[in-house]
Protein backbone atom coordinates (compact mmCIF):
# COMPACT_ATOMS: atom_id res chain seq x y z
CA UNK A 1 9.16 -19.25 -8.89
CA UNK A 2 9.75 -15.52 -9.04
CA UNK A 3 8.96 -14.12 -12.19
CA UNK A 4 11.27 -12.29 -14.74
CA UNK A 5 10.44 -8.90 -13.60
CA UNK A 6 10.64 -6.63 -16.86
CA UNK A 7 12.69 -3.79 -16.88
CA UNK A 8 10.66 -1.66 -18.99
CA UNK A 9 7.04 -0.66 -18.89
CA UNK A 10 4.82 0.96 -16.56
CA UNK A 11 3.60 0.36 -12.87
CA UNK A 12 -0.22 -0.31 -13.12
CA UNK A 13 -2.31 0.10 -9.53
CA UNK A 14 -5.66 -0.22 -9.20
CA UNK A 15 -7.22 0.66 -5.91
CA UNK A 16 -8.59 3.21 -3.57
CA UNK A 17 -7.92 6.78 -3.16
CA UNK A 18 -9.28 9.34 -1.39
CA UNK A 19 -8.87 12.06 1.43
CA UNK A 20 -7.54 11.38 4.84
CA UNK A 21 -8.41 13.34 7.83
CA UNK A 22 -5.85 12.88 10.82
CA UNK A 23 -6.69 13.76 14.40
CA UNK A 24 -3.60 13.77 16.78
CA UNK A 25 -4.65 14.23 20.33
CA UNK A 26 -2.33 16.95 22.59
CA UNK A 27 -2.91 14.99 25.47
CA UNK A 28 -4.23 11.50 26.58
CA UNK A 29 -7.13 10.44 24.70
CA UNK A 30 -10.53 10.44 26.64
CA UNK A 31 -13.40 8.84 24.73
CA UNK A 32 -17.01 10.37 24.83
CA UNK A 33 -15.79 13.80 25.41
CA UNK A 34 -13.83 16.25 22.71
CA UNK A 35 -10.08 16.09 22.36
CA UNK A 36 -7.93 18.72 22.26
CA UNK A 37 -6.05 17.60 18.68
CA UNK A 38 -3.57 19.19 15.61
CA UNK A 39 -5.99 18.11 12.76
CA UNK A 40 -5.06 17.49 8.96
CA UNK A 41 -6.33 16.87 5.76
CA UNK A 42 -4.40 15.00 2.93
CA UNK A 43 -5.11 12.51 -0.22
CA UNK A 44 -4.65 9.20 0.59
CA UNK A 45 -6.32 5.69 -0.57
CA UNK A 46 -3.72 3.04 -0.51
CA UNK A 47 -3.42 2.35 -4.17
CA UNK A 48 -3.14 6.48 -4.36
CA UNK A 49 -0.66 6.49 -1.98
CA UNK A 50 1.69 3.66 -3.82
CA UNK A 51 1.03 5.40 -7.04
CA UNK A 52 2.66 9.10 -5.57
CA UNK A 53 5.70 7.18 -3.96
CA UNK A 54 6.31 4.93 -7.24
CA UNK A 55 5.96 8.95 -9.44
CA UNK A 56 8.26 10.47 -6.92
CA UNK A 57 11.35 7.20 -6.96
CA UNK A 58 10.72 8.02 -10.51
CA UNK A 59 8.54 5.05 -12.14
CA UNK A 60 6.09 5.44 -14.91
CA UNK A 61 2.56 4.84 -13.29
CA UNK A 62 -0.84 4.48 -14.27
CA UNK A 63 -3.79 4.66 -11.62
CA UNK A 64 -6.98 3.05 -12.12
CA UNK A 65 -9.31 4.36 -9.05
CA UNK A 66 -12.66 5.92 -8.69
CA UNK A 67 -13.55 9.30 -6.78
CA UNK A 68 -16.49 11.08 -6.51
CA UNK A 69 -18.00 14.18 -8.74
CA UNK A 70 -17.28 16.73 -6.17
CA UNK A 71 -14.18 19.08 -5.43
CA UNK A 72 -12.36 16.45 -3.46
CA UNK A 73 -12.45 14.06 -6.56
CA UNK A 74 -11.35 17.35 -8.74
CA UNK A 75 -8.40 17.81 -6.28
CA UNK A 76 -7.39 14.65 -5.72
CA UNK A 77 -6.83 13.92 -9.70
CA UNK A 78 -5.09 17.07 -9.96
CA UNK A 79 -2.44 16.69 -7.20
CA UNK A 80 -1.78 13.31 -8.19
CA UNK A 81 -1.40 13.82 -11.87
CA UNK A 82 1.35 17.01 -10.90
CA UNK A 83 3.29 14.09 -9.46
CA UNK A 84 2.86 12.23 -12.52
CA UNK A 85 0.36 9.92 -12.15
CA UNK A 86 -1.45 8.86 -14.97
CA UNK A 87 -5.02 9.01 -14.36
CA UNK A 88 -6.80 9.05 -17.61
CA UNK A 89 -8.40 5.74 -16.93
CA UNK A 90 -9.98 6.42 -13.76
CA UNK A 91 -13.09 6.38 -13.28
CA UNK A 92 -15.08 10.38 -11.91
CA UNK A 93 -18.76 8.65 -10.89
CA UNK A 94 -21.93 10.74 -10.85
CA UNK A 95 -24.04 11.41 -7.69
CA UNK A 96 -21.51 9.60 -5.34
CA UNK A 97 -19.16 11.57 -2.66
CA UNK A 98 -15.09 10.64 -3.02
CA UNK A 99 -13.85 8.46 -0.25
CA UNK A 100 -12.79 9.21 2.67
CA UNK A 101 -10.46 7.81 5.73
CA UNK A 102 -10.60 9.11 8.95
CA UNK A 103 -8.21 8.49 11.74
CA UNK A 104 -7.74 9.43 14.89
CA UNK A 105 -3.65 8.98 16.67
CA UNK A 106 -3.32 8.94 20.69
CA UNK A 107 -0.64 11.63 21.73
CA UNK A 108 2.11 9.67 20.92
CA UNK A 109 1.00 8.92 17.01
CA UNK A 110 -0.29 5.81 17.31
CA UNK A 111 -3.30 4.72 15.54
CA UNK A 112 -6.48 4.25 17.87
CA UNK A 113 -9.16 4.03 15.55
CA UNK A 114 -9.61 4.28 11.81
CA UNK A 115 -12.63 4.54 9.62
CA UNK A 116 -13.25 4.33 6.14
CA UNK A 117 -15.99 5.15 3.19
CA UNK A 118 -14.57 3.64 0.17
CA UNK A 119 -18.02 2.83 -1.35
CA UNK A 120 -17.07 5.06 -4.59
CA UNK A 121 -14.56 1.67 -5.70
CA UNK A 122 -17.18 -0.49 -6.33
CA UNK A 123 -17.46 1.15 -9.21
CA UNK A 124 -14.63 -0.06 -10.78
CA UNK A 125 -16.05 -3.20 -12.47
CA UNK A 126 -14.46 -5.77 -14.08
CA UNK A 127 -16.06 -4.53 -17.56
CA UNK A 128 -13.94 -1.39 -16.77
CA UNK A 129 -10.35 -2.97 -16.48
CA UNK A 130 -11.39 -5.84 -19.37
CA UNK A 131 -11.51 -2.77 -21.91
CA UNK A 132 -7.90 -1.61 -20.41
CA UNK A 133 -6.39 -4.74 -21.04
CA UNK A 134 -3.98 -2.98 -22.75
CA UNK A 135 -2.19 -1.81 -20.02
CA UNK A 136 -1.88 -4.97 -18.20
CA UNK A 137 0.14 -6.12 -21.61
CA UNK A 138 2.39 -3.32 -21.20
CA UNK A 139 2.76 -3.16 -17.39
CA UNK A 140 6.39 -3.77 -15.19
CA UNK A 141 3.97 -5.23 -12.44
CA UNK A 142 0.65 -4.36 -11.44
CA UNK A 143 -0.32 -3.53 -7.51
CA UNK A 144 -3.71 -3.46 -6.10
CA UNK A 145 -5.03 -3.55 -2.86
CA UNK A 146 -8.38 -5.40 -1.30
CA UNK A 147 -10.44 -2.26 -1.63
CA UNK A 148 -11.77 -3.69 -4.76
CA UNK A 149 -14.99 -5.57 -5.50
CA UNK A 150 -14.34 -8.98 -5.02
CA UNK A 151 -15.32 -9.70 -8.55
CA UNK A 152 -12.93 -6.81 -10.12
CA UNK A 153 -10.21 -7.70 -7.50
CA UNK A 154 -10.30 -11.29 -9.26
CA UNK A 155 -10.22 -9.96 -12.88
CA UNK A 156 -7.30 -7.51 -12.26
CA UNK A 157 -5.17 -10.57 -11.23
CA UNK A 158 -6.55 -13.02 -14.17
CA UNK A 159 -5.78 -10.26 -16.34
CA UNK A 160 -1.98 -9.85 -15.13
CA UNK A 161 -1.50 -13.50 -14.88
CA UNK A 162 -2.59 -14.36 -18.16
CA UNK A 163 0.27 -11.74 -19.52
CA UNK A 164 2.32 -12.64 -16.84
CA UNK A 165 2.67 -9.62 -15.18
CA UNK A 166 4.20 -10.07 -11.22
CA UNK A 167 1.61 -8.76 -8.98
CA UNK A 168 1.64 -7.10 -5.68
CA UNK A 169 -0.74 -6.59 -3.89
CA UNK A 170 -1.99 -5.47 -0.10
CA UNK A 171 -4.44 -6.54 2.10
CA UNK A 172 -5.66 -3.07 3.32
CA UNK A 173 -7.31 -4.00 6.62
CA UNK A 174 -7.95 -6.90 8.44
CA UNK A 175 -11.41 -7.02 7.64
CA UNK A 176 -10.60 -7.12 3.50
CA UNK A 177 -7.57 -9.02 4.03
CA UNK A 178 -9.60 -12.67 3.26
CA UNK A 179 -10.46 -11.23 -0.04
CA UNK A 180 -6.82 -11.92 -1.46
CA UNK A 181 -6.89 -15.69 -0.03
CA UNK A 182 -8.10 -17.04 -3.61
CA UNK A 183 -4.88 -15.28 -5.00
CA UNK A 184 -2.48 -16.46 -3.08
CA UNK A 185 -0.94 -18.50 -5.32
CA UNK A 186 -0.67 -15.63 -8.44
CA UNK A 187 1.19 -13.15 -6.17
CA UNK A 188 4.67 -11.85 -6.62
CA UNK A 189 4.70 -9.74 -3.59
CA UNK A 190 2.32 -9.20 -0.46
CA UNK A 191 3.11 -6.67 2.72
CA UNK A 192 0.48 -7.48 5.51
CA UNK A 193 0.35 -5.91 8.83
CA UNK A 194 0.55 -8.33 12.04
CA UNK A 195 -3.44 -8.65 12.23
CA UNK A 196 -4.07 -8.93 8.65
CA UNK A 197 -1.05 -11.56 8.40
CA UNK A 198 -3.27 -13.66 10.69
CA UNK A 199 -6.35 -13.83 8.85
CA UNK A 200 -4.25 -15.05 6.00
CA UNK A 201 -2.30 -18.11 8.28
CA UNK A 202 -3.55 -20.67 9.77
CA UNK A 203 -1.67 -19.46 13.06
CA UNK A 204 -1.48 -15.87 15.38
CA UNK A 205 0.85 -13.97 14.63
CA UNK A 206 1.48 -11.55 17.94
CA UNK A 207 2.42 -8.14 17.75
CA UNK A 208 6.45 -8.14 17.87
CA UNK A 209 7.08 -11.79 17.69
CA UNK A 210 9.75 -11.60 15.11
CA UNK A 211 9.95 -15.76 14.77
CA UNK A 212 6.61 -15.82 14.53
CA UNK A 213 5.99 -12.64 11.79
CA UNK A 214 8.88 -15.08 9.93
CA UNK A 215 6.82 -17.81 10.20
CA UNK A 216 3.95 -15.91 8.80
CA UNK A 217 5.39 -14.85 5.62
CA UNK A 218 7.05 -18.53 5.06
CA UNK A 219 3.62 -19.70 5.33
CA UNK A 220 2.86 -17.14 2.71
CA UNK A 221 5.65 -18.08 0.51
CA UNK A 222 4.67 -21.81 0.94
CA UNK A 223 1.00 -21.08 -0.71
CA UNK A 224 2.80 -19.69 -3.65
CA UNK A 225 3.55 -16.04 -2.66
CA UNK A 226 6.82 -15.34 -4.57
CA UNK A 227 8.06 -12.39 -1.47
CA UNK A 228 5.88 -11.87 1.67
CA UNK A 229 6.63 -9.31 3.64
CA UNK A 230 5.29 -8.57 7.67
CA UNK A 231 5.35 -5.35 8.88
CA UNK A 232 5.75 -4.39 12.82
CA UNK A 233 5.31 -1.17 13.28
CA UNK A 234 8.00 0.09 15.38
CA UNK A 235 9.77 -3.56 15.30
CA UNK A 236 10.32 -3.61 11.53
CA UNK A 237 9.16 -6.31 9.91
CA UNK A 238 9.48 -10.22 8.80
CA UNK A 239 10.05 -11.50 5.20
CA UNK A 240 10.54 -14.57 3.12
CA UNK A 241 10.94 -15.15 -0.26
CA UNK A 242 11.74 -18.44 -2.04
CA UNK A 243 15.35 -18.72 -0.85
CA UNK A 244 15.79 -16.39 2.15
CA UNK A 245 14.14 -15.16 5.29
CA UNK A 246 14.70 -12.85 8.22
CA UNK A 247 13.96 -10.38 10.53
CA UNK A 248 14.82 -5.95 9.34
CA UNK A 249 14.55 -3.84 12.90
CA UNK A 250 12.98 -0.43 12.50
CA UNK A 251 15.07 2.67 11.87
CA UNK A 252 14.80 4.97 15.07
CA UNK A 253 12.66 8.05 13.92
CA UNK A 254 10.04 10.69 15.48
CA UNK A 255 6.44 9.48 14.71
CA UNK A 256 4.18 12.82 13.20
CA UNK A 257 2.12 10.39 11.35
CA UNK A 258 1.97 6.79 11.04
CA UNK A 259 -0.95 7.38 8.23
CA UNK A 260 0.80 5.56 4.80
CA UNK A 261 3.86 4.66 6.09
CA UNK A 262 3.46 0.71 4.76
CA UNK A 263 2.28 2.43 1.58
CA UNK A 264 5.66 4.10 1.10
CA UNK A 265 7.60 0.84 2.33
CA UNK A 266 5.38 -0.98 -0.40
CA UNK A 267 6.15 1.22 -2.83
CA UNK A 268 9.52 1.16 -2.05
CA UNK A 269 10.48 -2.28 -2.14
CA UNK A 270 8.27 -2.37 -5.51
CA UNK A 271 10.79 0.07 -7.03
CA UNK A 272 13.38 -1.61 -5.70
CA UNK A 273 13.31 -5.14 -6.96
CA UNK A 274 12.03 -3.85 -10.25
CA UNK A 275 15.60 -2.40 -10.46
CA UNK A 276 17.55 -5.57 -9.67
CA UNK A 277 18.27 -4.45 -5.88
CA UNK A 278 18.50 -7.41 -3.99
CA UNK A 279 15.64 -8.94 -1.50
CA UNK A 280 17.39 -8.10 1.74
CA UNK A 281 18.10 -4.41 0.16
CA UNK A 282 14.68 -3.96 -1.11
CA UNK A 283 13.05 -4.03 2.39
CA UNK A 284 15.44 -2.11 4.14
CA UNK A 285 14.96 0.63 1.24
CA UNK A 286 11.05 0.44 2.03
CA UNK A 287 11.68 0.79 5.94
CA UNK A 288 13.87 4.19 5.15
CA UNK A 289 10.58 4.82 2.89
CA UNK A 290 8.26 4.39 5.85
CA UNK A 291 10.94 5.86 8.62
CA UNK A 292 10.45 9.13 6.14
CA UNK A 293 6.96 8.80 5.86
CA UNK A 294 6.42 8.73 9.59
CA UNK A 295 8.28 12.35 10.32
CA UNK A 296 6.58 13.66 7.65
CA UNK A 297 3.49 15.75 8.19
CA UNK A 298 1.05 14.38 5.45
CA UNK A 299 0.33 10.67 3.70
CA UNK A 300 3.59 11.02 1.54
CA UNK A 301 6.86 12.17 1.94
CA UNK A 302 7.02 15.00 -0.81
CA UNK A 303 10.84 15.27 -0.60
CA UNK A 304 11.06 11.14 -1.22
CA UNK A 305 13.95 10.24 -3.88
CA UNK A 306 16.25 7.17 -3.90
CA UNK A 307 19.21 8.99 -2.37
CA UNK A 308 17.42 10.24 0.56
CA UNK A 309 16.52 6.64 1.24
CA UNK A 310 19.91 5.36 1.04
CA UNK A 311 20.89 8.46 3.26
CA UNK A 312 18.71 7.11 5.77
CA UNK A 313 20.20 3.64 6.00
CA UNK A 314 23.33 5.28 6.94
């Protein structure tokens, strides 16, 4: 059953953040030589990223990451808390470097390899969020993605069930998306790619089979996800929730980055349904979120408001 979703109270994330550095090759993509590429650097993290979209539609949010004792951790906390971000409870660790996300886009913007070093999260224990429990009391709905310890990952979602806080959360990548398998059953709302949809069912789910990304997030819903949603890239996405399903196409828009687009759409359809928009609303809201994101230049769309996402479904 979906939960009452408050109407007060703040959004709590928990999750990664740190700087992004996006190659887009000029030309066709050659591997083992150099590249001519436009390069850029950005903040990012996914849980950093939802945090800055949910400030910018105008929500209340705390962040609960860890960065690094260097400049990038220094600049990272600033920018976000100008948006603000809350970030008094994150955690600024000693002797380790701030992560980082690399990617690298062929010539038309798509992703063709991404790498991460996140190790700075495993900081945030469980210790750490049991002496914040505070803010899980007080929280709309808390969001975290699979960047987390295992351990903490499993006490951020004890502590929101136990207050019954709705919980969203994202998978990340396919190789952390079996981390949220356990927790199935205590999510509100989950927004897996394709390939980390099919580590979490039982079944493939091929890039721009719309029955089958349906399917998917039905099988989701039938473990005791409250909203699933499957995103497709440039084919939109699938969803399911307890009493509907169906397929959203993709708004037309240039690609300059693909880098946080599902963050925004997340983010979106978070701020959505926390106002009482309807299901079917809600996603297309977080498509004009990531249709904005994509044509924008950096990891989130700095001019984002409500009405420019409504402008964009017209």
């Amino acid at each position: 059953m979906i939960p009452s979703l408050p109407s007060e109270g703040h959004v709590l994330v928990i999750g990664s953040a740190g700087l992004d550095i996006v190659g887009r090759a000029t030309a066709d993509l050659h591997i083992g030589t150099s590249n001519p590429s436009n390069l850029r650097m950005s903040f990012g993290g996914v849980a950093r990223n939802v945090a800055e979209n949910l400030a910018r539609l105008g929500m209340d949010v705390v962040l609960i990451t860890a960065v690094g004792d260097d400049p990038q951790g220094k600049q990272l906390l600033s920018q976000i808390s100008e948006t603000g971000v809350n970030v008094e409870h994150t955690l600024v660790v000693p002797d380790q470097s701030t992560g980082t996300y690399l990617a690298i886009l062929d010539n038309q913007g798509n992703l063709h390899l991404g790498m991460d070093d996140m190790r700075v999260i495993d900081s945030i224990s469980s210790e750490h969020l049991r002496q914040r429990r505070e803010l899980f009391k007080g929280a709309s709905t808390l969001f975290v993605d699979a960047n987390l310890p295992p351990k903490t990952l499993r006490t951020a979602i004890s502590l929101a069930w136990r207050t019954k806080v709705p919980i969203a959360a994202n998978p990340t990548s396919v190789s952390l998306a079996s981390t949220l398998i356990p927790h199935l059953e205590r999510l509100w709302l989950i927004t897996p790619n394709e390939a980390e949809a099919e580590v979490l069912c039982p079944h493939p789910v091929p890039h721009a089979d719309r029955d089958m990304a349906i399917d998917a997030a039905r099988h989701l819903v039938s473990q005791g996800v409250d909203i699933a949603i499957i995103t497709m890239a440039e084919f939109g996405l699938g969803y399911a929730g307890t009493d509907s399903s169906g397929h959203v196409p993709a708004l037309q828009t240039e690609i300059v980055d693909p880098t946080g687009a599902g963050d925004a759409l997340t983010a979106a359809v978070i701020f959505a349904l926390l106002n009482n928009i309807p299901l079917d609303e809600a996603v297309r809201l977080g498509l004009a979120a990531a249709a904005l994101t994509l044509r924008s230049p950096g990891t989130v769309a700095t001019n984002l408001s409500i009405e420019l996402l409504y402008d964009g479904l017209r």
